[in-house]
PDB file of N, CA and C in Angstrom:
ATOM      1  N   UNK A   1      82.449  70.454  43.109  1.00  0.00           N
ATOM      2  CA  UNK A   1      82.936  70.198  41.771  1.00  0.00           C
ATOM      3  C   UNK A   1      83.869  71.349  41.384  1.00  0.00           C
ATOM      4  N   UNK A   2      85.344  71.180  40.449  1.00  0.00           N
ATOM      5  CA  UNK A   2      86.171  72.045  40.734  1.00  0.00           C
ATOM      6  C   UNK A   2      86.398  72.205  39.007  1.00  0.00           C
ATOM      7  N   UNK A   3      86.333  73.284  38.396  1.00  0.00           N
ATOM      8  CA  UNK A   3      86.105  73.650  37.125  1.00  0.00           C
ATOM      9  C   UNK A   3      87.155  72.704  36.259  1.00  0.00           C
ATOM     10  N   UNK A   4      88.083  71.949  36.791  1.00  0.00           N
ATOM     11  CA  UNK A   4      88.736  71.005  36.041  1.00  0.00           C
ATOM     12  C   UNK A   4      87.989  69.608  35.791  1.00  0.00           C
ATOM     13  N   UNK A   5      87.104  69.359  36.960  1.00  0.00           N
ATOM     14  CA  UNK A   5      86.218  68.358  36.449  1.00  0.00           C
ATOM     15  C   UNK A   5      84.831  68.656  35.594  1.00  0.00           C
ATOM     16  N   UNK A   6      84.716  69.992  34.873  1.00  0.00           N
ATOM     17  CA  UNK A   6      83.861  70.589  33.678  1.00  0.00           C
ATOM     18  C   UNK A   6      84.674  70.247  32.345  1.00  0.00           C
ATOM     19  N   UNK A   7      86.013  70.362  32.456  1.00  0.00           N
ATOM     20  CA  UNK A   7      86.818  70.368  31.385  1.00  0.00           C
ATOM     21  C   UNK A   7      87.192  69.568  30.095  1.00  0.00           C
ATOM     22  N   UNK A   8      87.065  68.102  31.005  1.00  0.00           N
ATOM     23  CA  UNK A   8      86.432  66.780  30.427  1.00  0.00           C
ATOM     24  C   UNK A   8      85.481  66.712  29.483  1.00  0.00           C
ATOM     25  N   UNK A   9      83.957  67.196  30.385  1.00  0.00           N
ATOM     26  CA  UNK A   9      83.359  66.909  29.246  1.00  0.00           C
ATOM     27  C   UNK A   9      83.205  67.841  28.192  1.00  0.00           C
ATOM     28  N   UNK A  10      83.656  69.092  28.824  1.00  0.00           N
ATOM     29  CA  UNK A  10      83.602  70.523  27.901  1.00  0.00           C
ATOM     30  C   UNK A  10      84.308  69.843  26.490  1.00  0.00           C
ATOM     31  N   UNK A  11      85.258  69.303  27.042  1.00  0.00           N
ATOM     32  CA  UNK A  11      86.348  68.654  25.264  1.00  0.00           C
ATOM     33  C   UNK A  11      85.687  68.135  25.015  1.00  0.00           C
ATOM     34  N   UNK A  12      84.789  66.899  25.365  1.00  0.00           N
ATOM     35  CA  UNK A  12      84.697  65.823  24.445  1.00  0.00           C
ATOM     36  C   UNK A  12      83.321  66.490  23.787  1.00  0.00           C
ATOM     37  N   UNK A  13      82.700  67.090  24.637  1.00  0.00           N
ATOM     38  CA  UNK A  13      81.223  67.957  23.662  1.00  0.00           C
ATOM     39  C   UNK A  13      82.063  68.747  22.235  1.00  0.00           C
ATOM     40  N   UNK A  14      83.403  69.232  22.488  1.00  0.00           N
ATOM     41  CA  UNK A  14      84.008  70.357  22.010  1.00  0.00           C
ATOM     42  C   UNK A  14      84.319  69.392  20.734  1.00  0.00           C
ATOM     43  N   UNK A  15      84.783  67.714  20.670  1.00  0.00           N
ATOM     44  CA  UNK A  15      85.564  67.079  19.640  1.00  0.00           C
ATOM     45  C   UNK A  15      84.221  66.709  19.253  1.00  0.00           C
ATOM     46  N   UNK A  16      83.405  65.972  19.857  1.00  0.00           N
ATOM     47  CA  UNK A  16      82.164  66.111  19.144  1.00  0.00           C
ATOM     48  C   UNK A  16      81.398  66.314  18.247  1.00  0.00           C
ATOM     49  N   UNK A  17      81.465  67.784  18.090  1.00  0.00           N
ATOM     50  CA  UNK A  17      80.626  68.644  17.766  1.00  0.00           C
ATOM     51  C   UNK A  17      81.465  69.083  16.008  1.00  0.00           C
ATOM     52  N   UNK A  18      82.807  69.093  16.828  1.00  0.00           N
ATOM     53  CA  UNK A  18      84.074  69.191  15.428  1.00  0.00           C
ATOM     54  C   UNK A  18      84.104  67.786  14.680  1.00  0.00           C
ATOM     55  N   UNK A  19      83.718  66.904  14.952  1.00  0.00           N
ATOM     56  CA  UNK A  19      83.609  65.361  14.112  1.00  0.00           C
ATOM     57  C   UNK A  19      82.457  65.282  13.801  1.00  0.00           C
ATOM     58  N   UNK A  20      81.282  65.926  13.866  1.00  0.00           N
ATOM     59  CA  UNK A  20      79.736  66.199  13.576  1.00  0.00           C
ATOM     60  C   UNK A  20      79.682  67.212  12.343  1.00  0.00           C
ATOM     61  N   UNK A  21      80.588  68.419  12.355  1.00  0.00           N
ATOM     62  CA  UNK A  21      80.576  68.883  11.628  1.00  0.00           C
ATOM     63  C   UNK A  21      81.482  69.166  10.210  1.00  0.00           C
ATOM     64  N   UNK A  22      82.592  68.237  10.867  1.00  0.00           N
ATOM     65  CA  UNK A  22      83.269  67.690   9.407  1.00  0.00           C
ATOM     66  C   UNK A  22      83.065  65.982   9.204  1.00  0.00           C
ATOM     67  N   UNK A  23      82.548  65.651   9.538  1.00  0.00           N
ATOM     68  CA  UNK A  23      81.534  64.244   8.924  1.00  0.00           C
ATOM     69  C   UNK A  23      80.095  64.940   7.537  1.00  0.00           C
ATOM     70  N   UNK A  24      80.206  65.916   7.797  1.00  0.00           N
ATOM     71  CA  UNK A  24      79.216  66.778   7.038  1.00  0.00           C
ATOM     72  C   UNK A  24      79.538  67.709   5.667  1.00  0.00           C
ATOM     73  N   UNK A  25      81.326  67.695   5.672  1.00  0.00           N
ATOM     74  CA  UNK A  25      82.022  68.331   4.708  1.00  0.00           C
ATOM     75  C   UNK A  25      82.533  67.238   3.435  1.00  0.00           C
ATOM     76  N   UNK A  26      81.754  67.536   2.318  1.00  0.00           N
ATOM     77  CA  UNK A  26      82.256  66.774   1.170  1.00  0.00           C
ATOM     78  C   UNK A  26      83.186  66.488   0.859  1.00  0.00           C
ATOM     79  N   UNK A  27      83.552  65.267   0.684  1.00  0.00           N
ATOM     80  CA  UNK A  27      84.902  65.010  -0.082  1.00  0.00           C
ATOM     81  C   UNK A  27      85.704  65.790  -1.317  1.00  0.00           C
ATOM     82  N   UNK A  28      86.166  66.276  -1.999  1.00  0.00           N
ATOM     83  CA  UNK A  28      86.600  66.843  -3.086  1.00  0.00           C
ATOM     84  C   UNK A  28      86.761  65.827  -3.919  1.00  0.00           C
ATOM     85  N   UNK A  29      87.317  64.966  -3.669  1.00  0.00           N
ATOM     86  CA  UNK A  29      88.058  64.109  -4.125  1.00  0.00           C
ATOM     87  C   UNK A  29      86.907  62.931  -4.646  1.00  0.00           C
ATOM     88  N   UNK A  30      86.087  62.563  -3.748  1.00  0.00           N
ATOM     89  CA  UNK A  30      84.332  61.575  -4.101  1.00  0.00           C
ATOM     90  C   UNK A  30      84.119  61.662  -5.499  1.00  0.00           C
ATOM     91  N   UNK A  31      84.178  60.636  -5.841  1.00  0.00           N
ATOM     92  CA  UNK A  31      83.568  59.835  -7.278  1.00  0.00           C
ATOM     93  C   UNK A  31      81.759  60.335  -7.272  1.00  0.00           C
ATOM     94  N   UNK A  32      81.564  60.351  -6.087  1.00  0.00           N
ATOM     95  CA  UNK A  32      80.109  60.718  -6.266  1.00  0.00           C
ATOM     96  C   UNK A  32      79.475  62.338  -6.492  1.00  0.00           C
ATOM     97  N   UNK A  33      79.553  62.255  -7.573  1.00  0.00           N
ATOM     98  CA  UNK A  33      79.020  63.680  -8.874  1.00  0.00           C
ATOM     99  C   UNK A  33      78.209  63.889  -9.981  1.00  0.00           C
ATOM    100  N   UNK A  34      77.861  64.478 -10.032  1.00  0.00           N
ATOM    101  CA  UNK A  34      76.418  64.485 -11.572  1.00  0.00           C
ATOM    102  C   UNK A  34      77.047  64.167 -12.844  1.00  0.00           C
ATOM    103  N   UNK A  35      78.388  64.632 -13.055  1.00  0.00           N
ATOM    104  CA  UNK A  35      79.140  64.195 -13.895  1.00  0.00           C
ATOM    105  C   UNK A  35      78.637  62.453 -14.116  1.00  0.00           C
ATOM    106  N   UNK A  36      79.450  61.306 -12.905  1.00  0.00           N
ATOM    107  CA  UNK A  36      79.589  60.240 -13.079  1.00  0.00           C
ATOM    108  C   UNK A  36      78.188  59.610 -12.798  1.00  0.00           C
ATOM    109  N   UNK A  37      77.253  60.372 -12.089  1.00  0.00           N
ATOM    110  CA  UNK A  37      75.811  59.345 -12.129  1.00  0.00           C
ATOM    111  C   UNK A  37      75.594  59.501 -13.818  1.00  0.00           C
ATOM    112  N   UNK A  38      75.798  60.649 -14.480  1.00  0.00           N
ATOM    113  CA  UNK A  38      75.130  60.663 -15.442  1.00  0.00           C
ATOM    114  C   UNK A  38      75.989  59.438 -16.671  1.00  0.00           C
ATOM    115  N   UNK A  39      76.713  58.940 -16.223  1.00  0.00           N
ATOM    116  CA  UNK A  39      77.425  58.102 -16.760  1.00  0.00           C
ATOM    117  C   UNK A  39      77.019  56.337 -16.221  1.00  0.00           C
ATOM    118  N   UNK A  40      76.454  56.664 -15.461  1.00  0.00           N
ATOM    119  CA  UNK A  40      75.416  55.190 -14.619  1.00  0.00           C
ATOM    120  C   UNK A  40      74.560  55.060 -15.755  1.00  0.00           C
ATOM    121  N   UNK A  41      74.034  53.939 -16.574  1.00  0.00           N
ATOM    122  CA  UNK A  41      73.247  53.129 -17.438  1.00  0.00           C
ATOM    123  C   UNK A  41      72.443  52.046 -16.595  1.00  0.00           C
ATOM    124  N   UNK A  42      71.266  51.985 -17.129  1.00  0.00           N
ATOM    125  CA  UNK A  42      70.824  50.466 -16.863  1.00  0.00           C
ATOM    126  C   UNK A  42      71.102  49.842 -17.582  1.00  0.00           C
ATOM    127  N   UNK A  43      71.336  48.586 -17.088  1.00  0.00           N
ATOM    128  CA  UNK A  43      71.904  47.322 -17.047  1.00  0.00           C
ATOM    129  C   UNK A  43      73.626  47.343 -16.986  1.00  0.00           C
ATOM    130  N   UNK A  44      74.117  48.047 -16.185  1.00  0.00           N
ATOM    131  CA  UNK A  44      75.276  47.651 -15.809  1.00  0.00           C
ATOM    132  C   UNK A  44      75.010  46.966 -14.802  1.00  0.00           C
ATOM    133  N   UNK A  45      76.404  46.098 -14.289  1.00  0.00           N
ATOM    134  CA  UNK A  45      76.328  45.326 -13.282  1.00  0.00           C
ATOM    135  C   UNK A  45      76.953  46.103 -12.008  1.00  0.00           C
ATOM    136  N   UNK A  46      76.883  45.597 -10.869  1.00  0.00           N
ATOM    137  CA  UNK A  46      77.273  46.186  -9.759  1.00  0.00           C
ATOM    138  C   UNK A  46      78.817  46.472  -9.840  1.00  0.00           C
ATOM    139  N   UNK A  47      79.567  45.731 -10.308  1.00  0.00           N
ATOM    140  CA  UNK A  47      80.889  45.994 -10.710  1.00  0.00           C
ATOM    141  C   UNK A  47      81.195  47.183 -11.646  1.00  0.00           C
ATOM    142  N   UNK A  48      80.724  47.637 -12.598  1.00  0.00           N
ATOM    143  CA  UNK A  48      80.660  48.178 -13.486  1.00  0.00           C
ATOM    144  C   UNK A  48      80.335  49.748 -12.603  1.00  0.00           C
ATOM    145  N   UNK A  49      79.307  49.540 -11.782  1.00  0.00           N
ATOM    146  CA  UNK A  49      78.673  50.484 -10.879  1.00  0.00           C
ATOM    147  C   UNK A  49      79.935  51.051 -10.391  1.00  0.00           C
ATOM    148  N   UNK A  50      80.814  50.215  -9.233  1.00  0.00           N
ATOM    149  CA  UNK A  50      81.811  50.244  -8.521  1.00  0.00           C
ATOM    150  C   UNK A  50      83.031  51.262  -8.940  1.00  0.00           C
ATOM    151  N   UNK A  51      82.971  50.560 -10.436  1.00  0.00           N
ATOM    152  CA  UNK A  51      84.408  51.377 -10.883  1.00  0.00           C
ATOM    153  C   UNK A  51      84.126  52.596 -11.130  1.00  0.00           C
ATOM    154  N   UNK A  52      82.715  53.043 -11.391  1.00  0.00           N
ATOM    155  CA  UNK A  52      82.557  54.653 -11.370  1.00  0.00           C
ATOM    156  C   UNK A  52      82.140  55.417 -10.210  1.00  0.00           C
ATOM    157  N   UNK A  53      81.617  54.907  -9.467  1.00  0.00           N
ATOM    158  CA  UNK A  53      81.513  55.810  -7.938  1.00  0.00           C
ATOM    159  C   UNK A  53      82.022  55.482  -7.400  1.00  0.00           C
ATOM    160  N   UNK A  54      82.573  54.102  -6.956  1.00  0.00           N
ATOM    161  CA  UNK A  54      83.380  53.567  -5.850  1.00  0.00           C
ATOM    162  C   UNK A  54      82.382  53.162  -4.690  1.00  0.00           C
ATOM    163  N   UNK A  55      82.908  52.462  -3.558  1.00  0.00           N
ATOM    164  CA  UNK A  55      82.189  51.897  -2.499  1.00  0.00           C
ATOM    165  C   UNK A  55      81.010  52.602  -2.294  1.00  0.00           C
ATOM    166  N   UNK A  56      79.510  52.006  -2.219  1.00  0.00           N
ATOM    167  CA  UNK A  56      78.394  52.550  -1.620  1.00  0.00           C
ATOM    168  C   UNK A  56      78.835  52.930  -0.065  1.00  0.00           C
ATOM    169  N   UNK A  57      77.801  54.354   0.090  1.00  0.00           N
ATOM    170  CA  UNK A  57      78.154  54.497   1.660  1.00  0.00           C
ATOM    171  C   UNK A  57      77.827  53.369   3.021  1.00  0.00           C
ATOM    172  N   UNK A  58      78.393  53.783   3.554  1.00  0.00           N
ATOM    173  CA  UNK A  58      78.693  53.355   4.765  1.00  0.00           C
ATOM    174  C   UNK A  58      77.170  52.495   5.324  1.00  0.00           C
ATOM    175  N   UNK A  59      77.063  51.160   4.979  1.00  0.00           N
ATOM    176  CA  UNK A  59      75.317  50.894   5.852  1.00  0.00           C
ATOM    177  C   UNK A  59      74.959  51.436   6.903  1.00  0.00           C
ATOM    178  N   UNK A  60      73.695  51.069   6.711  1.00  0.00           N
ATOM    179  CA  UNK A  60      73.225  51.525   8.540  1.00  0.00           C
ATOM    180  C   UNK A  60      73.117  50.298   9.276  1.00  0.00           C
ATOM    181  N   UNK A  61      72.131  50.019   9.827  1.00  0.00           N
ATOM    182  CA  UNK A  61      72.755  48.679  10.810  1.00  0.00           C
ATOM    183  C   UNK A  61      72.406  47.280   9.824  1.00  0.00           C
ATOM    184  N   UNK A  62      71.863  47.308   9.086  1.00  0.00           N
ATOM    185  CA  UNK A  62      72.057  45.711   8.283  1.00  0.00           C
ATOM    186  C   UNK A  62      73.236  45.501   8.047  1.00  0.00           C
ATOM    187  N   UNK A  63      74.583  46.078   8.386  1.00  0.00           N
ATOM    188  CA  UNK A  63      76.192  45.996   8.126  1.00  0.00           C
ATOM    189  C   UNK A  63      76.286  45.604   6.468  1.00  0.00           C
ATOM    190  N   UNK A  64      77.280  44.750   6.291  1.00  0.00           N
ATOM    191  CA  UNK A  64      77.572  44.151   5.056  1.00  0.00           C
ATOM    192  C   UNK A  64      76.056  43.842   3.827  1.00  0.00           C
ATOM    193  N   UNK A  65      74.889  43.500   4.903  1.00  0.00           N
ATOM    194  CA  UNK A  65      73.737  43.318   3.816  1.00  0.00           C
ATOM    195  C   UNK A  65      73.813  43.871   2.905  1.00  0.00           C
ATOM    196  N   UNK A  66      73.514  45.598   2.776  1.00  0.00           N
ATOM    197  CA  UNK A  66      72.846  45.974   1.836  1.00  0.00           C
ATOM    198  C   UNK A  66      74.052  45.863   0.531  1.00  0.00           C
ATOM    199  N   UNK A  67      75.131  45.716   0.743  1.00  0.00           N
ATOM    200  CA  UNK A  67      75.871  45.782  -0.195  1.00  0.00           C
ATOM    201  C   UNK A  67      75.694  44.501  -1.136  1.00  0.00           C
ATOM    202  N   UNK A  68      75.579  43.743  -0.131  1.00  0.00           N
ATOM    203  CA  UNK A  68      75.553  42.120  -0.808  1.00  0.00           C
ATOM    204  C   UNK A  68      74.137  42.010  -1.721  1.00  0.00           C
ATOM    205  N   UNK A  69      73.098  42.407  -1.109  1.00  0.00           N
ATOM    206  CA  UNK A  69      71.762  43.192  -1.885  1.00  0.00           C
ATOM    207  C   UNK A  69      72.143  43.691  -2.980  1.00  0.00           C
ATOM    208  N   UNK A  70      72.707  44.778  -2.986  1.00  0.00           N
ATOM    209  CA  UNK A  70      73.191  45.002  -4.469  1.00  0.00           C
ATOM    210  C   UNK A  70      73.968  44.232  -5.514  1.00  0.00           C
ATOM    211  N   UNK A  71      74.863  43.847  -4.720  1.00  0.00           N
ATOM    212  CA  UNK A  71      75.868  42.857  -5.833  1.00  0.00           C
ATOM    213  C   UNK A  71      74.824  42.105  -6.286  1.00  0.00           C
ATOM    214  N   UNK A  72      74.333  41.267  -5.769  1.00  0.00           N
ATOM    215  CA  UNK A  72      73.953  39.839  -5.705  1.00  0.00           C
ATOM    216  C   UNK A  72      72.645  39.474  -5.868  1.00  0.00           C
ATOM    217  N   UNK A  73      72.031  40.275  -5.452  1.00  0.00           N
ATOM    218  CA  UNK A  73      70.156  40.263  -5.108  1.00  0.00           C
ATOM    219  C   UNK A  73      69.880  41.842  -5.744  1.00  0.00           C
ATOM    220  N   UNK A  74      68.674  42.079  -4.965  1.00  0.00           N
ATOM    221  CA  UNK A  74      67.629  43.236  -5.377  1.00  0.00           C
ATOM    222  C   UNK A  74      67.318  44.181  -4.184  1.00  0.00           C
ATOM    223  N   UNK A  75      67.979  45.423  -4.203  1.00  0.00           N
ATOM    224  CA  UNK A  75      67.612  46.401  -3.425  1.00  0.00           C
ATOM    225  C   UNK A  75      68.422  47.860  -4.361  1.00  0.00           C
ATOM    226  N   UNK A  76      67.957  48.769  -2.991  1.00  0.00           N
ATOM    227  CA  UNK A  76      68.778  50.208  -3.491  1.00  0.00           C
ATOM    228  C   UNK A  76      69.318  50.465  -2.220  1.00  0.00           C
ATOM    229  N   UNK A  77      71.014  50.692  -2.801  1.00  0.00           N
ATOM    230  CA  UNK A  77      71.935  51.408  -2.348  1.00  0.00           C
ATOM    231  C   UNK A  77      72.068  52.683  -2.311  1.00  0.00           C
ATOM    232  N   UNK A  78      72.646  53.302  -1.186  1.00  0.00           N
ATOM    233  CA  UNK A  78      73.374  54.991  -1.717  1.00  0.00           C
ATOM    234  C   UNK A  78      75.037  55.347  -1.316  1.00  0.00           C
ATOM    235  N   UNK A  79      74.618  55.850  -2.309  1.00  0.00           N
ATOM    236  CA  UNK A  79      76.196  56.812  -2.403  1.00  0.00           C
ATOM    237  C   UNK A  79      76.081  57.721  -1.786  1.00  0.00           C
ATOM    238  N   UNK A  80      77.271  58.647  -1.267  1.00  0.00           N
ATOM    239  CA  UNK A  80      77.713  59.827  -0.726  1.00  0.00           C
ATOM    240  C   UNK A  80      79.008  60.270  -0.949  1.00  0.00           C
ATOM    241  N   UNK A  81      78.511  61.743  -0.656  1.00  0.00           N
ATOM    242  CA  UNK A  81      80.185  62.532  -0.750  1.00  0.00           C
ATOM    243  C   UNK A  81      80.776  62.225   0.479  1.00  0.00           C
ATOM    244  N   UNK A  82      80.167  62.416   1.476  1.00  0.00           N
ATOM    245  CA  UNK A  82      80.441  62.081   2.916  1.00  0.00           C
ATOM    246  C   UNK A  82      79.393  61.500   3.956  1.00  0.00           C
ATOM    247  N   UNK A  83      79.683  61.316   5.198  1.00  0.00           N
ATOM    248  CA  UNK A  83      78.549  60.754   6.236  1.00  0.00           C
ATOM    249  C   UNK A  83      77.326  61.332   5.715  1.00  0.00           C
ATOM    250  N   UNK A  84      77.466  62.779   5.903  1.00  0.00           N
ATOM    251  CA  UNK A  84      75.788  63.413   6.577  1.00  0.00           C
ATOM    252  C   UNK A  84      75.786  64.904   5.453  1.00  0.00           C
ATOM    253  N   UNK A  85      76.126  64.120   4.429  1.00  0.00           N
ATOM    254  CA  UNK A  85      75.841  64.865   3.151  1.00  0.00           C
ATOM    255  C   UNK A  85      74.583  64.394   2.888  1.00  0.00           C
ATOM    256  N   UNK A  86      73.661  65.682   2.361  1.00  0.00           N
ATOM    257  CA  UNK A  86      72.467  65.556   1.456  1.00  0.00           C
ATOM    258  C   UNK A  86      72.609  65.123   0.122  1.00  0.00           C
ATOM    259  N   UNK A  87      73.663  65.676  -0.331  1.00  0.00           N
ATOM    260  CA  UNK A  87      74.115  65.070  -1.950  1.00  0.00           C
ATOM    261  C   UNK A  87      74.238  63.746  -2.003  1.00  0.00           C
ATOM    262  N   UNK A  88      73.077  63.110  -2.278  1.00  0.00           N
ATOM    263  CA  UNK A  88      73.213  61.476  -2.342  1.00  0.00           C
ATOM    264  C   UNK A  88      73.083  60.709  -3.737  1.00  0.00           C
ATOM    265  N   UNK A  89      73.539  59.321  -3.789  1.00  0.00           N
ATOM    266  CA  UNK A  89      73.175  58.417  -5.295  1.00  0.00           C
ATOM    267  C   UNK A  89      72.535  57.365  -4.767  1.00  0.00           C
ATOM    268  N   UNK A  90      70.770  57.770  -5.089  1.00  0.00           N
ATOM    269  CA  UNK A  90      70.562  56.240  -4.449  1.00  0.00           C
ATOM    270  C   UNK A  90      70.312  55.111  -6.215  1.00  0.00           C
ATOM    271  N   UNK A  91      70.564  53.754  -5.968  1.00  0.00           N
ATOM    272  CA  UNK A  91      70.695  53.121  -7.302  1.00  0.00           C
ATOM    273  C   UNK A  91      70.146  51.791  -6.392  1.00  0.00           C
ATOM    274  N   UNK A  92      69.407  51.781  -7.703  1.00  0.00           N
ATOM    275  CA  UNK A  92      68.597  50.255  -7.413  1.00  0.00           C
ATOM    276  C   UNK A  92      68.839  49.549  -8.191  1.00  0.00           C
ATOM    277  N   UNK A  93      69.261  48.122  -7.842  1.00  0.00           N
ATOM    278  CA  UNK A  93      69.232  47.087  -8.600  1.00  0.00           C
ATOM    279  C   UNK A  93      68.846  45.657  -8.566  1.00  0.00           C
ATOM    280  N   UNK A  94      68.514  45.205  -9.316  1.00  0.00           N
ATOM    281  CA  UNK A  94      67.783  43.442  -9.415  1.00  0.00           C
ATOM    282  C   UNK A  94      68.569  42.943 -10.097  1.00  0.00           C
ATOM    283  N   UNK A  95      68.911  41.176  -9.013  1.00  0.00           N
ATOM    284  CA  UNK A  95      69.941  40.390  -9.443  1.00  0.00           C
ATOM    285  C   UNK A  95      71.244  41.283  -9.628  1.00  0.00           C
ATOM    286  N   UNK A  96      71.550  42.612  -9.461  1.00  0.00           N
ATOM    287  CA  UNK A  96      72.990  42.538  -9.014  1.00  0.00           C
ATOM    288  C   UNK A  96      73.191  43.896 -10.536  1.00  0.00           C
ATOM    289  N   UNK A  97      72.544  43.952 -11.329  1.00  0.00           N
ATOM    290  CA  UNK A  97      72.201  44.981 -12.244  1.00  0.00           C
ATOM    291  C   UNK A  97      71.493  46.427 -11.787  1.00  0.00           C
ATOM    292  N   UNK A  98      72.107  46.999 -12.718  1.00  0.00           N
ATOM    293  CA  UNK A  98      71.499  48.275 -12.539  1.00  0.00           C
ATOM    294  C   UNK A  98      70.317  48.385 -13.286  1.00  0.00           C
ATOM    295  N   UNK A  99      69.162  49.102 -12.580  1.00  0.00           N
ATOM    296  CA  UNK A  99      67.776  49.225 -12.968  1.00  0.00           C
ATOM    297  C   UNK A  99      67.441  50.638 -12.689  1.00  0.00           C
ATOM    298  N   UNK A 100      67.625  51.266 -11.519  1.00  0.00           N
ATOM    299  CA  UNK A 100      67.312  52.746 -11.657  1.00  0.00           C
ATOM    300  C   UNK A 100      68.220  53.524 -10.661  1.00  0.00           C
ATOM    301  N   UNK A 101      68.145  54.586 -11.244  1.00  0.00           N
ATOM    302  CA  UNK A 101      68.841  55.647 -10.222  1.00  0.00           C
ATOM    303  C   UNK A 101      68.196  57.068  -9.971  1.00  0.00           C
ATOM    304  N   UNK A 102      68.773  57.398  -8.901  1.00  0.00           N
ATOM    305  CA  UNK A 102      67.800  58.991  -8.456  1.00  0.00           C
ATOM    306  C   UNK A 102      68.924  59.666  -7.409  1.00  0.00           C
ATOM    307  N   UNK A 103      69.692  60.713  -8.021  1.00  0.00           N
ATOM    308  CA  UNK A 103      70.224  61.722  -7.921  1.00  0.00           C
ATOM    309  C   UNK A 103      69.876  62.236  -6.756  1.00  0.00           C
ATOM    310  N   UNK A 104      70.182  63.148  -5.734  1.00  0.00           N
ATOM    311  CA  UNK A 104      69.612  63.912  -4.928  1.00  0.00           C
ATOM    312  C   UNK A 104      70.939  65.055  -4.646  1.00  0.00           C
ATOM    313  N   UNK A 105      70.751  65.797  -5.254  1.00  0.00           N
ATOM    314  CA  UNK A 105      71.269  67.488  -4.906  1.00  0.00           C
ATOM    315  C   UNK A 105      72.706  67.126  -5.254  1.00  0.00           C
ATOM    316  N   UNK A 106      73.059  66.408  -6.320  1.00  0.00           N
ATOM    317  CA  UNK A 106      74.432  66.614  -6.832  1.00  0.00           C
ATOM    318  C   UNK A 106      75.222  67.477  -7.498  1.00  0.00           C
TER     319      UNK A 106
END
């Protein structure tokens, strides 16, 4: 094995590790802030939700579900500044309304 075939994976561990750790750097720019949760009410509707934080994060593997859950049905969503931020908005709602919310390290 000839140190050019180390090199390969040396990068891709190397881009990796650099997309791991800015997947982890907050947006500046994210609607999602203590400011605007504190501006979240119950009984708004999911729309209403929308225009102040903007898109819930990214699902995990139920894809499109959980969003449709929120609009439409009864679950809790979360927000983020970014991927693998702790600063989260999780918001629950029934029938597509807002019912509760819980902050985490905003």
């Amino acid at each position: 094995m000839s140190s050019s075939d180390l090199m390969v994976p040396v990068s891709f561990a190397a881009l990796a590790t650099m997309a791991l750790l800015f997947s982890a750097i907050p947006d500046p720019g994210s609607p999602v802030t203590a400011a605007n949760a504190a501006r979240l009410k119950a009984g708004m509707t999911y729309q209403q939700v929308l225009h102040i934080v903007g898109d819930p994060a990214p699902p995990g593997f139920d894809g499109e579900d959980q969003a449709t859950f929120c609009r439409d049905g009864s679950d809790t969503c979360s927000w983020s500044r970014c991927p693998l931020c702790d600063a989260q908005l999780f918001l629950t709602f029934d029938r597509g309304v807002l019912v509760a919310k819980r902050p985490q390290d905003l």
